[in-house]
Protein backbone atom coordinates (compact mmCIF):
# COMPACT_ATOMS: atom_id res chain seq x y z
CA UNK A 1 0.00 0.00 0.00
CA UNK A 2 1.51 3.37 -0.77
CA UNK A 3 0.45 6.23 1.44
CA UNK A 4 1.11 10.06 0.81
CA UNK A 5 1.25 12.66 3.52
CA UNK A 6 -0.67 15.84 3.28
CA UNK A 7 0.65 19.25 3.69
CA UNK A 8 3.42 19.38 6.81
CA UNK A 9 2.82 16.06 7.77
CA UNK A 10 5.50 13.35 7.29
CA UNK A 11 5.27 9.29 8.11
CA UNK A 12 8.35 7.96 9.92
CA UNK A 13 8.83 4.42 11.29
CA UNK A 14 10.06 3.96 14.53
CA UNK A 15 13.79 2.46 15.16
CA UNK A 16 13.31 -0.29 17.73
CA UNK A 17 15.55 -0.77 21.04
CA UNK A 18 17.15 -4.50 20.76
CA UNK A 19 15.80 -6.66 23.22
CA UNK A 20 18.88 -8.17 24.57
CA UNK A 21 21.44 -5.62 26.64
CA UNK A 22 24.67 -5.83 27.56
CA UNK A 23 24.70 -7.95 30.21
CA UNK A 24 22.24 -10.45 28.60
CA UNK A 25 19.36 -8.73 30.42
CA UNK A 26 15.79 -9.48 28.72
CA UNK A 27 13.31 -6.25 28.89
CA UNK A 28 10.03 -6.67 28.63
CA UNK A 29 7.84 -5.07 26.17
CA UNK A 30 5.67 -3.96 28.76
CA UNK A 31 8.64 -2.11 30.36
CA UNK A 32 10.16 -0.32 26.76
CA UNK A 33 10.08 2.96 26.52
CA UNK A 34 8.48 4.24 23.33
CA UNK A 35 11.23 4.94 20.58
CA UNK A 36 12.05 8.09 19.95
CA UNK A 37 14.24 7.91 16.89
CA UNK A 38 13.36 6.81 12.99
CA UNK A 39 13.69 6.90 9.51
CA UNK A 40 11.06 9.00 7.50
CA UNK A 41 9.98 6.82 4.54
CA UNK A 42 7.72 9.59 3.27
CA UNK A 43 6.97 13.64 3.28
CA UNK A 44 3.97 15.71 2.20
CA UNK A 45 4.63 18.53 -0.44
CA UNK A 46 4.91 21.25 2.66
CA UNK A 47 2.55 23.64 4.13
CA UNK A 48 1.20 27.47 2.86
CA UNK A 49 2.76 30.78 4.37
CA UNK A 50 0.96 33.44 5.28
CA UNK A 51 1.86 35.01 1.36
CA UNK A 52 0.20 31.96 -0.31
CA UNK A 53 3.32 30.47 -1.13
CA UNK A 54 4.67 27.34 -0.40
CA UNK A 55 7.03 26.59 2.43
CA UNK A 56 9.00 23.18 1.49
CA UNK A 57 10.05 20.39 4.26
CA UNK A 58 12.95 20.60 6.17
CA UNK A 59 13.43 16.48 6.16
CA UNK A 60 13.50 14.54 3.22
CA UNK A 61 12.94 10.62 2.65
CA UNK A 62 15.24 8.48 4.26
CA UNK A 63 16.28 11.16 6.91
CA UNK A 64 16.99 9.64 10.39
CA UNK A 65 15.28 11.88 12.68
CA UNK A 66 14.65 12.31 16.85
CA UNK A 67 11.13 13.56 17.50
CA UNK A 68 8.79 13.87 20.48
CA UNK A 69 7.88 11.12 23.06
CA UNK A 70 4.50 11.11 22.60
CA UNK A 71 4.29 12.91 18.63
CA UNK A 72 2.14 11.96 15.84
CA UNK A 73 -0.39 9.28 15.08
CA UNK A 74 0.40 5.26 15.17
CA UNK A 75 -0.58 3.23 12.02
CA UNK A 76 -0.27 -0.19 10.78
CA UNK A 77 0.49 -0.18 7.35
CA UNK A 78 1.21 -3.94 5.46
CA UNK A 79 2.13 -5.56 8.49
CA UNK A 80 4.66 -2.55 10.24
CA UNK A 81 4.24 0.10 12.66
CA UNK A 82 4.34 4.07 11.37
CA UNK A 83 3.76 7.48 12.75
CA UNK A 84 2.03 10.05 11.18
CA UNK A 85 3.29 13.37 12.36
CA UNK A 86 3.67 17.13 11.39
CA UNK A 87 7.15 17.95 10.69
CA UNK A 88 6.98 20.41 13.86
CA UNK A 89 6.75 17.15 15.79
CA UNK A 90 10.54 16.70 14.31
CA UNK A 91 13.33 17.64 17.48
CA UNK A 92 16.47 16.58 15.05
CA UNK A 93 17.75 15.21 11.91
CA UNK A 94 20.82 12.59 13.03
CA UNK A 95 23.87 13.04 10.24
């Protein structure tokens, strides 16, 4: 299924911790924290200034990004977990 974001918003899927530590240690998925890093796999086309032009996206496809705890909307999309968030939503783009 393809999906294309509207306006600001951009869909980025989460990086997952690994499951096994260091030391071996097992952690529950109960007991995760939510991720807060990811790779955007797609970008709307930006949103309107107040002049009626367009204002492009700061992140681009296939940018690694840090963003809020608690941003954007979860989705399931063919079987893997997305969020759906405006770019504002965005804290960082990892080099």
């Amino acid at each position: 299924m393809k999906i294309r974001p509207l306006g600001d918003r951009i869909l980025v899927q989460p990086i997952l911790e690994k499951e096994v530590r260091k030391g071996g240690i097992i952690i529950p998925d109960s007991a995760k924290e939510k991720p807060i890093e990811g790779r955007v796999k797609a970008v709307g086309k930006g949103r309107m200034g107040e002049d009626g032009k367009p204002i492009k996206l700061e992140v681009k496809e296939g940018d690694k990004v840090l963003y809020s705890k608690y941003a954007g909307t979860e989705i399931k999309l063919d079987g893997e977990d997305y969020l759906l968030m405006r770019e504002d939503d965005v804290l960082a783009v990892i080099d």
